[in-house]
N, C-alpha and C. Protein backbone atom coordinates (compact mmCIF):
# COMPACT_ATOMS: atom_id res chain seq x y z
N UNK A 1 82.75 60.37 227.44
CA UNK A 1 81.96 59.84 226.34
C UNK A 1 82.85 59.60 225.12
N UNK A 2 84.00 58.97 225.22
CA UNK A 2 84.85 58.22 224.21
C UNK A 2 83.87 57.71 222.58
N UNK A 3 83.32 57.17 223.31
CA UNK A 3 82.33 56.78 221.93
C UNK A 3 80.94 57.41 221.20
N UNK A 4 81.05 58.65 221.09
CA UNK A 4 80.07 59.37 221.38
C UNK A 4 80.63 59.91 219.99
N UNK A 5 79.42 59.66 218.94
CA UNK A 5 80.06 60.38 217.33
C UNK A 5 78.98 61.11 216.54
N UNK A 6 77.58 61.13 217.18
CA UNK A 6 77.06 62.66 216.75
C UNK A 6 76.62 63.03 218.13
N UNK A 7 76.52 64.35 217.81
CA UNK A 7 75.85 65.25 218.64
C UNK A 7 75.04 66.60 218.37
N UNK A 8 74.04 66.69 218.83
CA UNK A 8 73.43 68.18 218.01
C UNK A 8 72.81 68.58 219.57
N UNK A 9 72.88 69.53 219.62
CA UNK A 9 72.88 70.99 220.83
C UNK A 9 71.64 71.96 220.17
N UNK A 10 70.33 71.79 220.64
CA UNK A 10 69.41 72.43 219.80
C UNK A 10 68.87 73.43 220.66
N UNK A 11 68.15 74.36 220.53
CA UNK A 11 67.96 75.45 221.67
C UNK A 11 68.31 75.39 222.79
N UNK A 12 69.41 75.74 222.70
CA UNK A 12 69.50 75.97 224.41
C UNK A 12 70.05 77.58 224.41
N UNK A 13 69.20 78.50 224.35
CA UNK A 13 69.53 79.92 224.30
C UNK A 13 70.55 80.43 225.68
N UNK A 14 70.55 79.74 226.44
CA UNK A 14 71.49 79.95 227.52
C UNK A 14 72.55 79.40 228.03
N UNK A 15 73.30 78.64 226.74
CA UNK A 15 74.01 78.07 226.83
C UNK A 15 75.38 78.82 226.18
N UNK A 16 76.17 79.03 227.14
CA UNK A 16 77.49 79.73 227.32
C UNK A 16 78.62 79.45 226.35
N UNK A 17 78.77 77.95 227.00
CA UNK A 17 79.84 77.39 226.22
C UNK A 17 79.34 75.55 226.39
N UNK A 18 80.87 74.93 225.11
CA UNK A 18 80.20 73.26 225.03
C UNK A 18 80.91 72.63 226.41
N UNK A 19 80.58 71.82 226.67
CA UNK A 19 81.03 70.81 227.54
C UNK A 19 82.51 70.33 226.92
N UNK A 20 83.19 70.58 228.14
CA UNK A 20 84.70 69.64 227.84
C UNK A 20 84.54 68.66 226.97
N UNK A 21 83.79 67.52 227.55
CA UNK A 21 83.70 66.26 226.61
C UNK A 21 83.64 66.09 225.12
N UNK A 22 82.95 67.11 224.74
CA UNK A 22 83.01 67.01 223.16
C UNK A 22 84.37 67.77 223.01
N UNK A 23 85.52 67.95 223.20
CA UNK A 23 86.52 67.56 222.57
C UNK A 23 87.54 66.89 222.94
N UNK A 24 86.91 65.43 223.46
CA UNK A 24 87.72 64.50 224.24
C UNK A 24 86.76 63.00 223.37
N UNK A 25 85.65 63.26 222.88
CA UNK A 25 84.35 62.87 222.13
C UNK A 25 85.20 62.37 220.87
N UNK A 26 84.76 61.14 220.37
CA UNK A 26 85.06 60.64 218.98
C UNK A 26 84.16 61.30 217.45
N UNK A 27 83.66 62.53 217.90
CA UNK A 27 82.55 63.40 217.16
C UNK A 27 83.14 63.21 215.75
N UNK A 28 81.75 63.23 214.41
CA UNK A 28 82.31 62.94 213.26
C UNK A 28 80.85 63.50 213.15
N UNK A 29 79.79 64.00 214.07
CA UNK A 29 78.76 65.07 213.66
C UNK A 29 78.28 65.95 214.44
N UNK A 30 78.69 67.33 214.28
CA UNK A 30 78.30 68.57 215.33
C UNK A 30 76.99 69.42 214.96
N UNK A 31 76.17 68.89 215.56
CA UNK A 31 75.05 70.41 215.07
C UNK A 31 74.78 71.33 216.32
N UNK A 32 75.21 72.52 215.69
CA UNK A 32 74.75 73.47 217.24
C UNK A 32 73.88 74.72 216.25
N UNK A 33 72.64 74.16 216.89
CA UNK A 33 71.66 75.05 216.79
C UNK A 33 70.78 75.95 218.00
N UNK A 34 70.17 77.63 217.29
CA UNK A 34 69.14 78.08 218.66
C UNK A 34 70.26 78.26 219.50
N UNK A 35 71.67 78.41 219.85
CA UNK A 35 72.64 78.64 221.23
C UNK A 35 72.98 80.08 220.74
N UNK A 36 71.95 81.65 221.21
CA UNK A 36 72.32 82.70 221.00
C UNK A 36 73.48 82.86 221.96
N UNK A 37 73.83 82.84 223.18
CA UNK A 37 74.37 83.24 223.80
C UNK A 37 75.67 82.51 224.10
N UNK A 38 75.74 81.23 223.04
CA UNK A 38 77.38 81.27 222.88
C UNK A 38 78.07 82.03 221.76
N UNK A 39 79.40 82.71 222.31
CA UNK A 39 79.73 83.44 221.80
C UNK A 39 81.27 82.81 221.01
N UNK A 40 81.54 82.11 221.58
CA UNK A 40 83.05 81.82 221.69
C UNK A 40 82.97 80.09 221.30
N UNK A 41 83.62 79.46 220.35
CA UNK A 41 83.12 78.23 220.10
C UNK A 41 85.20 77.65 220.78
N UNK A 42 84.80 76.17 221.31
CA UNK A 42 85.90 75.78 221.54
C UNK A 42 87.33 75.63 220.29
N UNK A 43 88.08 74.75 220.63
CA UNK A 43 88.78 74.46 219.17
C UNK A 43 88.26 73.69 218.66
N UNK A 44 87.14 73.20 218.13
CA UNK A 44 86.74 72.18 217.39
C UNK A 44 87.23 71.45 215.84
N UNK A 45 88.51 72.55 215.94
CA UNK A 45 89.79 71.85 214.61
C UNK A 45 90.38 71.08 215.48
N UNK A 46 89.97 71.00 216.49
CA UNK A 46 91.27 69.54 217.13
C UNK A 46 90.29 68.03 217.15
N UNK A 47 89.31 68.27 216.54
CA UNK A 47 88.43 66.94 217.10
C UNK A 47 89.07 66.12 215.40
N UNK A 48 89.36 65.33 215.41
CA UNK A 48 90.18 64.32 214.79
C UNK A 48 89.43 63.76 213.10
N UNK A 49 88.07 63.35 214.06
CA UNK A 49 87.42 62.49 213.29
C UNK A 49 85.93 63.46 212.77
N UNK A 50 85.65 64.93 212.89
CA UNK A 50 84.55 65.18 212.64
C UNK A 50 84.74 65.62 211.15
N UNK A 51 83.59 65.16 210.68
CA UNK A 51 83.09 65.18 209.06
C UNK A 51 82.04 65.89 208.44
N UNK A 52 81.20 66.64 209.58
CA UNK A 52 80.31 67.37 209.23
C UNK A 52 79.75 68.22 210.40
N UNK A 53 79.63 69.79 210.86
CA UNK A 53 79.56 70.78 211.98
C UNK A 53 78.63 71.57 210.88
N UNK A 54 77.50 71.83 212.03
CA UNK A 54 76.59 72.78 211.36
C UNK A 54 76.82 73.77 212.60
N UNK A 55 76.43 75.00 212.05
CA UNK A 55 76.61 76.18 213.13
C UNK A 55 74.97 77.12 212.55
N UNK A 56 74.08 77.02 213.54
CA UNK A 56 72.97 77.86 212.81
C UNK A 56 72.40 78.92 214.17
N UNK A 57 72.31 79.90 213.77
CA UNK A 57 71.98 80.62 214.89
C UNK A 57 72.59 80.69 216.27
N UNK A 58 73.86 80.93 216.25
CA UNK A 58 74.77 80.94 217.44
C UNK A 58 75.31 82.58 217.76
N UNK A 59 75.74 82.62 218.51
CA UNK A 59 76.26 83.97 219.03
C UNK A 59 77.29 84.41 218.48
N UNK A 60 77.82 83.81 217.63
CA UNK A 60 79.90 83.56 217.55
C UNK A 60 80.03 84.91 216.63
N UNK A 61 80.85 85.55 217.20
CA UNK A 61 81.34 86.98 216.31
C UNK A 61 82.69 87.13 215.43
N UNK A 62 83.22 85.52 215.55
CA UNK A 62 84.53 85.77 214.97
C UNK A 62 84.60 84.05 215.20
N UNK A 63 85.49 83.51 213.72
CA UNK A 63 85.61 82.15 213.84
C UNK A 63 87.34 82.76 213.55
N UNK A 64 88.10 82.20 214.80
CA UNK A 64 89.27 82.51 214.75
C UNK A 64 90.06 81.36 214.83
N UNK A 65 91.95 81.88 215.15
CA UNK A 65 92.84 80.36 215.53
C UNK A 65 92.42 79.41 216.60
N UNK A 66 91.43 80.40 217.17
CA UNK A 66 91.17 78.90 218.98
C UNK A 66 89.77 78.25 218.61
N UNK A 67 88.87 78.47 216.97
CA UNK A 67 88.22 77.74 216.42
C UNK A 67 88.97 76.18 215.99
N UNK A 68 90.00 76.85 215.21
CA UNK A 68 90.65 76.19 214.53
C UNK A 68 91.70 75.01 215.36
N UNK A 69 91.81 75.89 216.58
CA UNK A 69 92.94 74.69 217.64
C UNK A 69 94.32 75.51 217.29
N UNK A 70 93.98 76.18 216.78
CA UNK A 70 95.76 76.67 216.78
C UNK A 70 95.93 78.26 217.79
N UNK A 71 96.83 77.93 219.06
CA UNK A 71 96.92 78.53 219.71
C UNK A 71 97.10 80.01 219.20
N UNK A 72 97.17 81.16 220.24
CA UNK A 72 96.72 82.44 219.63
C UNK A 72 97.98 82.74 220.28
N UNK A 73 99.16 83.73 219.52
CA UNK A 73 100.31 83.82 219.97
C UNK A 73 100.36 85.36 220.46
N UNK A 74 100.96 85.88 221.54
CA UNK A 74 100.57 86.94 221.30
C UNK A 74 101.96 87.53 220.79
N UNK A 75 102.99 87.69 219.94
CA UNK A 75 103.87 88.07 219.26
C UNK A 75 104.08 86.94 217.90
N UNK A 76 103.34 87.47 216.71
CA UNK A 76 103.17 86.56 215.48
C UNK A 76 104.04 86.44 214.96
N UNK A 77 105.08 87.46 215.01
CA UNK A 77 106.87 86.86 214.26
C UNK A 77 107.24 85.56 215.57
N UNK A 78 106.82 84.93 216.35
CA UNK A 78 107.31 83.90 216.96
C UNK A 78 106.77 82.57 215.92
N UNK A 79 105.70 83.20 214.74
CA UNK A 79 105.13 81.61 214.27
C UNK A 79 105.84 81.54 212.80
N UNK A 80 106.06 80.34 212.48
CA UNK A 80 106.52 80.43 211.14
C UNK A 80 106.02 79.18 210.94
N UNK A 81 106.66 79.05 209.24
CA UNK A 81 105.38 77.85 208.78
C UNK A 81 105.50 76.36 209.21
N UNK A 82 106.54 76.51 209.13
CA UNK A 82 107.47 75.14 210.11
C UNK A 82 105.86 74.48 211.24
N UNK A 83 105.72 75.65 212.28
CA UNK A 83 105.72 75.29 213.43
C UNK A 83 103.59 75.70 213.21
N UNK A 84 103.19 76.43 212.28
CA UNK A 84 101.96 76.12 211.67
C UNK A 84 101.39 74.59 211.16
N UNK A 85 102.80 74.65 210.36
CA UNK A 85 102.43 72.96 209.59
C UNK A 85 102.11 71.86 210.09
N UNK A 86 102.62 71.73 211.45
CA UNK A 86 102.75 70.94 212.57
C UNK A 86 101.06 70.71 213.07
N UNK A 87 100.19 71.41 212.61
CA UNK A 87 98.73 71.42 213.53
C UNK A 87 97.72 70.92 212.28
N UNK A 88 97.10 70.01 212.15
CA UNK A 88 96.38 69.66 211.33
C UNK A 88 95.00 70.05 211.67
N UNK A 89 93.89 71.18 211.48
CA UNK A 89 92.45 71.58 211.72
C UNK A 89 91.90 70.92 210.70
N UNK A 90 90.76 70.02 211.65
CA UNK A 90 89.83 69.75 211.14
C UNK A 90 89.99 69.01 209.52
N UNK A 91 91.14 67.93 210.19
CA UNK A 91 91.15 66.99 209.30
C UNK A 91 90.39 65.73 208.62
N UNK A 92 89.42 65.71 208.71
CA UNK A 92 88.56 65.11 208.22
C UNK A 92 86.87 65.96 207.66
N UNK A 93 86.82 67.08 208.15
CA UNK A 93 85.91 67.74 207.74
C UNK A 93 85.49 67.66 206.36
N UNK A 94 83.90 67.27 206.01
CA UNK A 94 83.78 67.45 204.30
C UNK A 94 82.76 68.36 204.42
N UNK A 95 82.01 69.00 204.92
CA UNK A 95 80.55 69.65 205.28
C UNK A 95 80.50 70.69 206.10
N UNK A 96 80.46 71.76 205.52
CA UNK A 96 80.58 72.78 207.24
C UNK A 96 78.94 73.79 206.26
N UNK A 97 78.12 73.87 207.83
CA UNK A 97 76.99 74.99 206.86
C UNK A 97 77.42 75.85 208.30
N UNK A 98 76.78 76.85 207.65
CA UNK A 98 77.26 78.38 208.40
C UNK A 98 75.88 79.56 208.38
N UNK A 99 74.73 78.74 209.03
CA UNK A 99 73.83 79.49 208.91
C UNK A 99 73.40 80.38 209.54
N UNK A 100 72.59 81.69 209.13
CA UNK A 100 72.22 82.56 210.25
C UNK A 100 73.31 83.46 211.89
N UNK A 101 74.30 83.57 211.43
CA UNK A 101 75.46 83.94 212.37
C UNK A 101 75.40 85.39 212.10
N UNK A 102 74.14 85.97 212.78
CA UNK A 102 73.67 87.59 212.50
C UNK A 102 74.69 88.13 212.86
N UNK A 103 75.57 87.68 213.66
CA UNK A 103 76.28 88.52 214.54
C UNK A 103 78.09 88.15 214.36
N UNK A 104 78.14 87.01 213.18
CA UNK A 104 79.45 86.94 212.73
C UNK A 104 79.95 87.68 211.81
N UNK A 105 81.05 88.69 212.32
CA UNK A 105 81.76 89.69 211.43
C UNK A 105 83.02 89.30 210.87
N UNK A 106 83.71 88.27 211.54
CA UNK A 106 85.02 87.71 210.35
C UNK A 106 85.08 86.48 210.71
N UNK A 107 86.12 85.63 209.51
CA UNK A 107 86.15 84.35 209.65
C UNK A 107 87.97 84.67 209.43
N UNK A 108 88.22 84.77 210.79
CA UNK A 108 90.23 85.05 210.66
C UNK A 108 90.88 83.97 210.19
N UNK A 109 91.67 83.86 209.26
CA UNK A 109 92.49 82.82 208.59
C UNK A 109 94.00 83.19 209.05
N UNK A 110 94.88 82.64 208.92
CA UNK A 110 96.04 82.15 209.70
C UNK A 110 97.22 83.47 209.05
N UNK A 111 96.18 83.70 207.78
CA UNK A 111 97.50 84.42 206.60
C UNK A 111 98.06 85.53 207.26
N UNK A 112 97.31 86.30 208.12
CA UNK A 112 98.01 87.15 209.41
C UNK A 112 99.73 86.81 209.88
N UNK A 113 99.47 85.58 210.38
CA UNK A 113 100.67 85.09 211.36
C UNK A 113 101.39 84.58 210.24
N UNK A 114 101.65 83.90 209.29
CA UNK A 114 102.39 82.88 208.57
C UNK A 114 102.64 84.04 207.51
N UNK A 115 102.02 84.68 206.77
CA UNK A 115 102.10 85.97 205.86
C UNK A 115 101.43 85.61 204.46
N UNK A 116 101.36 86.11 203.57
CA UNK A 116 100.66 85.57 202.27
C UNK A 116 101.55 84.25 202.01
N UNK A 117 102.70 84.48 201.62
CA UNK A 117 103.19 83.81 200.77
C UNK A 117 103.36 82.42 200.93
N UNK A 118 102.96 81.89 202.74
CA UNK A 118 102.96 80.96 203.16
C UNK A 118 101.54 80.48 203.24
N UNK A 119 100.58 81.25 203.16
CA UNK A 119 99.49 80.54 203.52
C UNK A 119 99.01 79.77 202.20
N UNK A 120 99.23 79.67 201.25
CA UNK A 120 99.06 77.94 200.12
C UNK A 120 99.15 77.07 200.88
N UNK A 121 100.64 77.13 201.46
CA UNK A 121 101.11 76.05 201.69
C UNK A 121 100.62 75.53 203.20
N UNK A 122 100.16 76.50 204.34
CA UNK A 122 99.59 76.20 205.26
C UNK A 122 98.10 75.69 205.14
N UNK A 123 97.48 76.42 203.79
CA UNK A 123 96.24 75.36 203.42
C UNK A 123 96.10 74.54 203.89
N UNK A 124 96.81 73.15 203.39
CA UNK A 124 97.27 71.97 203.42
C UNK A 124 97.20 71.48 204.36
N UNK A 125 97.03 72.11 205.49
CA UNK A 125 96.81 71.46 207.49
C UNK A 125 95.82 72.04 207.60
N UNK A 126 94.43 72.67 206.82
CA UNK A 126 93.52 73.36 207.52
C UNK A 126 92.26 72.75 206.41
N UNK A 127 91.54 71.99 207.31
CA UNK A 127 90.19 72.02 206.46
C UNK A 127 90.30 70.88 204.95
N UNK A 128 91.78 70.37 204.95
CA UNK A 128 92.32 69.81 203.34
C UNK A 128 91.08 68.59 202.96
N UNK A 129 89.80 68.38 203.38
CA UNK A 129 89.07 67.55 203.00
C UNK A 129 87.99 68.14 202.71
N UNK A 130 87.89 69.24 202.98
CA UNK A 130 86.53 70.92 202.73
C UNK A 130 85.57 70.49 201.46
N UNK A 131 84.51 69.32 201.59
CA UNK A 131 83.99 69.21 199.68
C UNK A 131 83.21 70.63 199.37
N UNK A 132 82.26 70.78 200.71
CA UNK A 132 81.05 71.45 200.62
C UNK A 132 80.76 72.83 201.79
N UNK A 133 81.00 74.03 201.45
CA UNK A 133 80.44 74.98 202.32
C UNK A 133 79.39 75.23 201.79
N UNK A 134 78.40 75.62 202.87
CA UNK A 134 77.32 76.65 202.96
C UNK A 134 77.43 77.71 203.88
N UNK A 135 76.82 78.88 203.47
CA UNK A 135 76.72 79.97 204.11
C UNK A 135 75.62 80.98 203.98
N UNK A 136 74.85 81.18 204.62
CA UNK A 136 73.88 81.63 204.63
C UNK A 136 73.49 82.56 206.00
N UNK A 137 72.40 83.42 205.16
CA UNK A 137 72.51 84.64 206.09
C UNK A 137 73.72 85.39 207.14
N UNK A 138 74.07 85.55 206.49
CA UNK A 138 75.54 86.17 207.53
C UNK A 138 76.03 87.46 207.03
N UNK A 139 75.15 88.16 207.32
CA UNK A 139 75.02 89.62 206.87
C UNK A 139 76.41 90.65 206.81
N UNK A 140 77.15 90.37 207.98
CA UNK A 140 77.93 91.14 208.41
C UNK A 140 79.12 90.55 208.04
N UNK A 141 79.48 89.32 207.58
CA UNK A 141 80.71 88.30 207.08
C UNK A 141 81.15 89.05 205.98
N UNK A 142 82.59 89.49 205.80
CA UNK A 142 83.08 89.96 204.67
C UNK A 142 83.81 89.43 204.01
N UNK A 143 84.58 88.10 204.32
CA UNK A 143 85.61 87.63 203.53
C UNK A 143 85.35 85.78 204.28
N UNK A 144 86.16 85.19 203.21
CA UNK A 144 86.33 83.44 203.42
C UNK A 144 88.35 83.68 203.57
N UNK A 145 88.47 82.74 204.54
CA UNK A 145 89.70 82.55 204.88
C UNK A 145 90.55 82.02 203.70
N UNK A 146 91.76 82.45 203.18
CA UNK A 146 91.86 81.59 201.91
C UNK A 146 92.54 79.86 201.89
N UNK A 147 92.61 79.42 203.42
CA UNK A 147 92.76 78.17 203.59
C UNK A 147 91.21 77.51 202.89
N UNK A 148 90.14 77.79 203.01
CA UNK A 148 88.92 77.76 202.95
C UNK A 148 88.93 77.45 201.35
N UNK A 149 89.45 78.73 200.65
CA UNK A 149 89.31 78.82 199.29
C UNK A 149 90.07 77.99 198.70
N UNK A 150 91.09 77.76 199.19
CA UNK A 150 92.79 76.56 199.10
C UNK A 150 91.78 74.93 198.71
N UNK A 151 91.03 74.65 199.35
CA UNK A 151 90.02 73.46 199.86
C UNK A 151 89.99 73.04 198.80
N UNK A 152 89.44 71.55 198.48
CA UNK A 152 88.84 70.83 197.39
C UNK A 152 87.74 71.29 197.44
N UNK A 153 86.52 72.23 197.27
CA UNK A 153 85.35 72.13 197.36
C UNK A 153 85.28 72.09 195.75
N UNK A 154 84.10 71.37 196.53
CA UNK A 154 83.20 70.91 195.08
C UNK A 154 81.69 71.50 194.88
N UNK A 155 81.37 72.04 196.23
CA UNK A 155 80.29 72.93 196.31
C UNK A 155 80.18 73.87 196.81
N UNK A 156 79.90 75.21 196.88
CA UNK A 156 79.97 76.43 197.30
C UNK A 156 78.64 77.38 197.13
N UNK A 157 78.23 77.27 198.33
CA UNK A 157 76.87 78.15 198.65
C UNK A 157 76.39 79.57 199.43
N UNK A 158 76.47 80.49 198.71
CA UNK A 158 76.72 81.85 199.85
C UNK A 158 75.16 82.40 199.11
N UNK A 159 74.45 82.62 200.60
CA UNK A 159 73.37 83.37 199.67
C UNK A 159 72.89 84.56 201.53
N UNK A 160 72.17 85.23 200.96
CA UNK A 160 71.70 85.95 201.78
C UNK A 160 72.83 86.61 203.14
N UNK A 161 73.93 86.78 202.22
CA UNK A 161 75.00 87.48 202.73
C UNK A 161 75.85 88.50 201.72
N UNK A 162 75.02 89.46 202.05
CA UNK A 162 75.52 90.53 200.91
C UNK A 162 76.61 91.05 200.68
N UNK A 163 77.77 91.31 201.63
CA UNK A 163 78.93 91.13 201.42
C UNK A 163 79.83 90.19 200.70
N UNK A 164 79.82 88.89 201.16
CA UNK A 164 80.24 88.01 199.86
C UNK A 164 79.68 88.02 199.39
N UNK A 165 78.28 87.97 198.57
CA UNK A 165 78.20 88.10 197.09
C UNK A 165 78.58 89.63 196.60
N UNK A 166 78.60 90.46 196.95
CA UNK A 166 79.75 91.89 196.36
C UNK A 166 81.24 90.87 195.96
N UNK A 167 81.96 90.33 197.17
CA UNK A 167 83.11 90.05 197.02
C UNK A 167 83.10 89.00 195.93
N UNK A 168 82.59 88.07 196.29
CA UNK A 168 83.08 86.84 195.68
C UNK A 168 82.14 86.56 194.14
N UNK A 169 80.77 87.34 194.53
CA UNK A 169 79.87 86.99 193.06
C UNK A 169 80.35 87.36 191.38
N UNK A 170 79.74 86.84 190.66
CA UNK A 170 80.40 86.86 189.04
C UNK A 170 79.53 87.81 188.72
N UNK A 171 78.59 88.35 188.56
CA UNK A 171 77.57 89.26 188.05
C UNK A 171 77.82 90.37 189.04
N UNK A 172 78.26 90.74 189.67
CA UNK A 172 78.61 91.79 190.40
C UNK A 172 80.43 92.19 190.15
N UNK A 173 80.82 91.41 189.76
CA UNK A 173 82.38 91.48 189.47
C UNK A 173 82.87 91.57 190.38
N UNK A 174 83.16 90.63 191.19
CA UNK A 174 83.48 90.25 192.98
C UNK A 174 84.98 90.54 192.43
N UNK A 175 85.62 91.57 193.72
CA UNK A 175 87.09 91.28 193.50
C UNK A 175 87.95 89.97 193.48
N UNK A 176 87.31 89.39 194.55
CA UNK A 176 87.85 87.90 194.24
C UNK A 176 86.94 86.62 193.80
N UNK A 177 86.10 87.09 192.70
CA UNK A 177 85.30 85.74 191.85
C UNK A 177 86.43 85.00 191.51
N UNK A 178 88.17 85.46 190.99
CA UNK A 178 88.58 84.26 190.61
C UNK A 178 89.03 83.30 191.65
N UNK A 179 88.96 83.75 192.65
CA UNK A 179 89.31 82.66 193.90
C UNK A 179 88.37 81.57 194.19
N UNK A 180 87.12 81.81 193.44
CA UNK A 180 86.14 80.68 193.98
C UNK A 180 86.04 80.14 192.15
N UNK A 181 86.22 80.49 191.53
CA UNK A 181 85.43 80.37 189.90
C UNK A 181 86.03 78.55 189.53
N UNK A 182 86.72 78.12 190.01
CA UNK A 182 87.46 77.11 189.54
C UNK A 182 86.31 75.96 189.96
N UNK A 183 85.36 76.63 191.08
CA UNK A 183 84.92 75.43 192.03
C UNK A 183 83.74 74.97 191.10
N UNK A 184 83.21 73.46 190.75
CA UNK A 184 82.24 73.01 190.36
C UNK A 184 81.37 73.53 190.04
N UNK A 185 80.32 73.82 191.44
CA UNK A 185 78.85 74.03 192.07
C UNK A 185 79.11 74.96 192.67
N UNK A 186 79.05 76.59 191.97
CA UNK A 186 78.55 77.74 192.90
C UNK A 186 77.42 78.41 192.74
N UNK A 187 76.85 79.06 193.88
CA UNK A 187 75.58 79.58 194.42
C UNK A 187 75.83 80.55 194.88
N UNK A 188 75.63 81.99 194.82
CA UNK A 188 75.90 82.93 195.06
C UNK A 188 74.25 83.98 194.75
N UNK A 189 73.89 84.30 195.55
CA UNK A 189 72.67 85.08 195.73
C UNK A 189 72.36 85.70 197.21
């Protein structure tokens, strides 16, 4: 399905994993809704052309590097930024909502493998078109990747996830409010 540029996946509670095709798919719209029992989402940072992925009520317990398309190494002094820089995720993305992921406990960012001091600059291959997150209900989510925070957003929506708003909210004195404070349009409740 070469020419195939939205797609939305709506209850299918028994649905494992996506079909090969959508990332062989010219996708530029993902909605996967109602799929409790996927747990594990493909690399969907390798799809080229997508511009907007909703994730609402899915199984996923961790949005990690094999979200992102970037292989999972198992000795991390083998990666350096060189060979990070090289992978562009989810280059065209402007829209990501992140709803209801009862059961998502981290969103792993790269700064692990590459180390702080590189991940600015690995930003720059991850997400670099990011206008607008939402996030909602995601109880158990404790932190935003700081490729994420790196982003142009221009809108930023976290509500009914009580952990980031501890972290990130201004009326609570989020340890890291100044990482988001620069952004336009924030929502934090």
């Amino acid at each position: 399905m070469p020419q195939l540029q939205k797609l939305g996946i709506l209850g299918c509670p028994l649905l494992r994993a996506l079909p090969d095709y959508v990332l062989a798919a010219s996708l530029q719209v993902l909605v996967l809704i109602d799929c409790g029992n996927l747990e594990v989402l493909p690399p969907l940072g390798r799809l080229p052309n997508l511009e907007s992925l909703s994730l609402k009520r899915v199984g996923v317990r961790r949005l990690d590097a094999g979200f992102l398309g970037i292989e999972e190494v198992e000795n991390a002094n083998n990666i350096n930024e060189g060979e990070i820089a090289r992978v562009t995720a989810f280059p065209k993305l402007k829209t990501l909502w992140i709803q209801k992921l009862f059961n998502l406990e981290e969103w792993d960012g790269i700064e692990r493998r590459v180390g702080e001091e590189d991940a600015t600059t690995t930003s720059k291959f991850i997400m670099p078109q990011l206008l607008k997150l939402t996030i909602d209900s995601c109880p158990l989510l404790r932190a935003l990747p700081d490729y994420v925070l790196a982003a142009p957003l221009q809108v930023l929506c976290l509500t009914a996830s009580p952990n980031l708003r501890k972290r990130y909210g201004e009326e609570e004195k989020g340890e890291d409010w100044h990482k988001i404070s620069h952004i336009q349009d924030v929502t934090i409740n």
